[in-house]
Protein backbone atom coordinates (compact mmCIF):
# COMPACT_ATOMS: atom_id res chain seq x y z
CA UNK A 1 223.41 56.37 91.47
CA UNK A 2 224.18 59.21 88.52
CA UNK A 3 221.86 62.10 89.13
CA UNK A 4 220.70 63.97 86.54
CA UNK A 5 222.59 67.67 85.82
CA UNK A 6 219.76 69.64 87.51
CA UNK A 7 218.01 67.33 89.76
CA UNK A 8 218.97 68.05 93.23
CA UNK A 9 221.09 65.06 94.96
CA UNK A 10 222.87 63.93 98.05
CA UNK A 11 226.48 63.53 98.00
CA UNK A 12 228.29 60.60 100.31
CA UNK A 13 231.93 60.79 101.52
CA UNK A 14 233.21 57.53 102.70
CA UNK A 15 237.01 58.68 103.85
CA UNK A 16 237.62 55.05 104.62
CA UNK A 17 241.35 54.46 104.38
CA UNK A 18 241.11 50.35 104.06
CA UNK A 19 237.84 48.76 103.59
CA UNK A 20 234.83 50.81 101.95
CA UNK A 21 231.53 51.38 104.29
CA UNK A 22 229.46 50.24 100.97
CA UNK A 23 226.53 48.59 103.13
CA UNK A 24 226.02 52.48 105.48
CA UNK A 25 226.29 53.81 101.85
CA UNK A 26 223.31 51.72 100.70
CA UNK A 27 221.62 52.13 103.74
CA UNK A 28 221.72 56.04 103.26
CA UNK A 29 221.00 55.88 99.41
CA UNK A 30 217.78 53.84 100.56
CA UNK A 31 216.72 56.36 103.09
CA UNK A 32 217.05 59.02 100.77
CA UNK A 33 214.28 60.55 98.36
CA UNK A 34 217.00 62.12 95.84
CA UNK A 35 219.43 60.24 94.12
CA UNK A 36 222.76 59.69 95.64
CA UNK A 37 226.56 59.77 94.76
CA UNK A 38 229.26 57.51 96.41
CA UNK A 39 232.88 59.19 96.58
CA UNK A 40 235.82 57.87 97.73
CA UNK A 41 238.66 60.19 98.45
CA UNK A 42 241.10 58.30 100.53
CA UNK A 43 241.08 55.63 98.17
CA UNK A 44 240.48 56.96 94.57
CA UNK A 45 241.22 60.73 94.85
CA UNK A 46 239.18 63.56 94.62
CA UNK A 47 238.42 63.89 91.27
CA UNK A 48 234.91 62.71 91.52
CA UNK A 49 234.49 65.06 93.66
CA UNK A 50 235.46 68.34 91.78
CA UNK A 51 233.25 66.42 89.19
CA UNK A 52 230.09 67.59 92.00
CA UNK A 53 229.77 71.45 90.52
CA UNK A 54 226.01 71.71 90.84
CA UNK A 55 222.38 70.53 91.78
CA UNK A 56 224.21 69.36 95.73
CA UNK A 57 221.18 69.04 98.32
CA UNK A 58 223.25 67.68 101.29
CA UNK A 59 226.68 66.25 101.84
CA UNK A 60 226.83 63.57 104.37
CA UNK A 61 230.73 62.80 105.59
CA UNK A 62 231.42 59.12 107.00
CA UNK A 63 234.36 58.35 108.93
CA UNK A 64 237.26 57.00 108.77
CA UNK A 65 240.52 55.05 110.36
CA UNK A 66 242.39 58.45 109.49
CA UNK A 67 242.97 61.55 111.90
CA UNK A 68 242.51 65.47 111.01
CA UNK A 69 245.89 65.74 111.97
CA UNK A 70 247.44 63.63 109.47
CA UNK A 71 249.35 64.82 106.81
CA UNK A 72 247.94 63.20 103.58
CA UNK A 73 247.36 64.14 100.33
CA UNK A 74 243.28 64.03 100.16
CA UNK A 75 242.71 65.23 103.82
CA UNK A 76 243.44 69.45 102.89
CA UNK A 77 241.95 69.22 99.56
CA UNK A 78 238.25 67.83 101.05
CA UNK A 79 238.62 70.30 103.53
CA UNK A 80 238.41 73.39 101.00
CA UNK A 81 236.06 71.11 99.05
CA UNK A 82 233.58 71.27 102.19
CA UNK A 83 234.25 74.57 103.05
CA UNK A 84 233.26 75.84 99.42
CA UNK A 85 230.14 73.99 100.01
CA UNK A 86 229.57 75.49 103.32
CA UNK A 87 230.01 79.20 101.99
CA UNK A 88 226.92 78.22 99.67
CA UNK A 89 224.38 77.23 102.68
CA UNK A 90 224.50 73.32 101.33
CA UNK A 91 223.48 71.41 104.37
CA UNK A 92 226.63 69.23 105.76
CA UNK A 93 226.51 66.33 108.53
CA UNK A 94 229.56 64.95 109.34
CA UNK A 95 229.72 61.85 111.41
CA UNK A 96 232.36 60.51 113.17
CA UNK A 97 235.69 61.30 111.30
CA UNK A 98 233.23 63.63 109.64
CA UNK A 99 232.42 65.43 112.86
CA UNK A 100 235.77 66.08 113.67
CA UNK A 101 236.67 67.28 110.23
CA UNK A 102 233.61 70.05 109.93
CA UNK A 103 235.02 71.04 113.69
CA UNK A 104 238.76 71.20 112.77
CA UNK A 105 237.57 73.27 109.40
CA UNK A 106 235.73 76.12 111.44
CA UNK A 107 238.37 76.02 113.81
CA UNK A 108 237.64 73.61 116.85
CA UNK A 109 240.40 71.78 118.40
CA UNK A 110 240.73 67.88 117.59
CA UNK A 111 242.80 65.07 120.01
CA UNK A 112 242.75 62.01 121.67
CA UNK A 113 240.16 61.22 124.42
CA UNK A 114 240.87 58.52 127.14
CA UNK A 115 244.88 58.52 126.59
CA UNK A 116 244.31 56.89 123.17
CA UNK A 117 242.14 54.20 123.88
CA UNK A 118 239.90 53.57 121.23
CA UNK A 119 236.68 52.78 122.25
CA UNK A 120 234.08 50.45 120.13
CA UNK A 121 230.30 49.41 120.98
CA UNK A 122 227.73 51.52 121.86
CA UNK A 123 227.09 54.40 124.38
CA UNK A 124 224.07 56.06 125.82
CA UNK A 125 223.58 59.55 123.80
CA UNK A 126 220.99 62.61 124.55
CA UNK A 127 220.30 64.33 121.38
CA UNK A 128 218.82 67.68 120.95
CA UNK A 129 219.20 68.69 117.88
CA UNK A 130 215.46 70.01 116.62
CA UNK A 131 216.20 70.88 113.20
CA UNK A 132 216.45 67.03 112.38
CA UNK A 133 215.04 65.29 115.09
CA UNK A 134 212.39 66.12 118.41
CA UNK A 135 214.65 65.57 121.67
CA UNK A 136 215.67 62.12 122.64
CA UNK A 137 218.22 59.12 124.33
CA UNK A 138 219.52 56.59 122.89
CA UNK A 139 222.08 54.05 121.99
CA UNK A 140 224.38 54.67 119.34
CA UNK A 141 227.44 52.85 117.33
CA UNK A 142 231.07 53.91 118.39
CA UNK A 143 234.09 53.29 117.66
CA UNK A 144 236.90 56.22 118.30
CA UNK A 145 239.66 57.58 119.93
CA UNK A 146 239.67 61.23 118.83
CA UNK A 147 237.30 63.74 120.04
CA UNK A 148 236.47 67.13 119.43
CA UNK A 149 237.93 68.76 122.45
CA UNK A 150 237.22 72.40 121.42
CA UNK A 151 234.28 73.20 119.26
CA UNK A 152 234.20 76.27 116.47
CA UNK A 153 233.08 79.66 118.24
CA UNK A 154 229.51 79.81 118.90
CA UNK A 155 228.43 75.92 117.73
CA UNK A 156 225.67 74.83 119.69
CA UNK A 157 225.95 71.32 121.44
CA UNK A 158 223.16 68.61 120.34
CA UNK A 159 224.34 65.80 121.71
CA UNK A 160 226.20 64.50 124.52
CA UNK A 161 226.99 61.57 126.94
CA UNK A 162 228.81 60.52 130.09
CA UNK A 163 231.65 60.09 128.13
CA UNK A 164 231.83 62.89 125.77
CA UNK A 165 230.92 66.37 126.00
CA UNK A 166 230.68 67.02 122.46
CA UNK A 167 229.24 64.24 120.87
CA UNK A 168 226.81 66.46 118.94
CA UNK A 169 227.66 70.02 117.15
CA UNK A 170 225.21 72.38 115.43
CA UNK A 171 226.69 76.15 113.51
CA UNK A 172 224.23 77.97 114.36
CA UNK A 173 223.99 80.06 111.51
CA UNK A 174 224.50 77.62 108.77
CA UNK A 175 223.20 73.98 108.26
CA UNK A 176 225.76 71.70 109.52
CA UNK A 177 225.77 69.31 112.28
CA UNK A 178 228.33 66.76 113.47
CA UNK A 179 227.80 63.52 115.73
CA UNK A 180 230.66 62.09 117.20
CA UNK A 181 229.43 58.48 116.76
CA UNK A 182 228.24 56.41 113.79
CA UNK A 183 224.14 57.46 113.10
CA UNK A 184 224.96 55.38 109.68
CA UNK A 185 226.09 51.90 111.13
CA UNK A 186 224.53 49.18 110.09
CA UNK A 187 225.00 45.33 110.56
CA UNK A 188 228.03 45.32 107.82
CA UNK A 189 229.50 48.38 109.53
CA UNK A 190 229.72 46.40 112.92
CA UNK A 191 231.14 43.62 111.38
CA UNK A 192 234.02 45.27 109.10
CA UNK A 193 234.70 46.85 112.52
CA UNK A 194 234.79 44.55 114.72
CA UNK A 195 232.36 46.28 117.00
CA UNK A 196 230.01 44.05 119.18
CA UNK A 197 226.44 45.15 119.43
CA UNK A 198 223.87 43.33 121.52
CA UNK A 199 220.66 44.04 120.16
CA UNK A 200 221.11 46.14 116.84
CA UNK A 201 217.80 46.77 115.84
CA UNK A 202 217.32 49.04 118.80
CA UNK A 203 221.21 49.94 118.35
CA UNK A 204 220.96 51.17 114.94
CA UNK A 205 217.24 53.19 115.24
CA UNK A 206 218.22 55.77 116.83
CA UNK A 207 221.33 56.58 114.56
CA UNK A 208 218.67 56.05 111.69
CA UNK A 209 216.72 58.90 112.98
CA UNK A 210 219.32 61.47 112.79
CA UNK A 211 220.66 60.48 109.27
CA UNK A 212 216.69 60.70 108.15
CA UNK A 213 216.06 63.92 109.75
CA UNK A 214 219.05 65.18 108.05
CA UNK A 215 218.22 64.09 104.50
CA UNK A 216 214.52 65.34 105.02
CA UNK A 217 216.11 68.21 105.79
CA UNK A 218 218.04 68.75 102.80
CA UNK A 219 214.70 67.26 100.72
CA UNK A 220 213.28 70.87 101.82
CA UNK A 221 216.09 73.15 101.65
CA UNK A 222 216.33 71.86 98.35
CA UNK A 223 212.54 72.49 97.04
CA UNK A 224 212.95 75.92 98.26
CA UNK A 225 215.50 77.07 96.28
């Protein structure tokens, strides 16, 4: 969806580096109260992107089969993207890929977690994160290898698990969070993915929750400006 030059809008980053996460895009673009843009920089470049000058509410970040570490051409060029963003308070949730990104940016350390394995299903998450959502556990959609192994100086955590210290980051100064696992999976995300989920209702609600506080969020951030 085209939003109008000054009506405030969400931005979506889908960093996949094969097959598009269309159906979490629609999910979020439903969810959301302002219109919504769909950018592709793995795929298509960043030129829509650098098209994004004004009227940006919130910038959600999805993930993605590439690493931090990798030496592509789109990977450097989002990151100054983001961190322009950042130095002008717009709210940023990265997710996944997206989580480790926002951390490697303000200087957290990225790497593999359980020797490389890559792990896919669901784990058991306690979220504390009150600007978007009251305290809570959960279930929510994985699917990883990397993990943030050192976060940025002073982030707060708001949200971990058994398996994963840092599952959730917070700057505490500026409005940016990161969640290690998927918030935006939906039943099309599972599938391109290969992940199995029994019972995704309940395996997608919570994940819901913290993509909804997050664009409420940026709803008011936006109206007071």
């Amino acid at each position: 969806m085209t939003s109008a030059p000054h009506t405030g809008h969400i931005v979506v980053i889908d960093p996949a580096t094969h097959t598009p996460e269309l159906d979490c895009f629609n999910g979020i673009a439903r969810r959301s109260t302002l219109p919504t843009t769909y950018h592709l920089p793995a795929l298509h470049g960043l030129d829509s992107l650098d098209r994004e000058k004004t009227a940006i509410a919130g910038v959600v970040i999805l993930g993605s089969g590439a690493s931090v570490h990798d030496e592509t051409p789109w990977i450097a060029p989002l990151g100054h993207w983001l961190l322009a963003q950042a130095a002008t308070e717009v709210p940023l949730l990265g997710l996944c890929f997206g989580h480790q990104l926002l951390a490697h940016l303000f200087g957290g350390e990225i790497g593999l977690l359980w020797d490389g394995e890559k792990r896919r299903g669901t784990r058991i998450v306690h979220v504390k994160a009150p600007s978007l959502l009251p305290q809570t556990v959960g279930p929510l959609v994985i699917s990883h290898r990397e993990g943030v192994l050192r976060p940025p100086q002073g982030w707060r955590v708001v949200a971990h698990s058994d398996d994963v210290i840092y599952d959730g980051l917070a700057d505490p100064e500026r409005p940016i969070w990161g969640f290690q696992p998927h918030p935006e999976a939906t039943a099309g995300f599972v599938a391109n993915n290969q992940i199995a989920v029994e019972n995704p209702e309940n395996a997608f609600a919570l994940g819901h929750r913290i993509v909804g506080g997050f664009l409420d969020l940026a709803v008011r951030k936006w109206q007071c400006r």
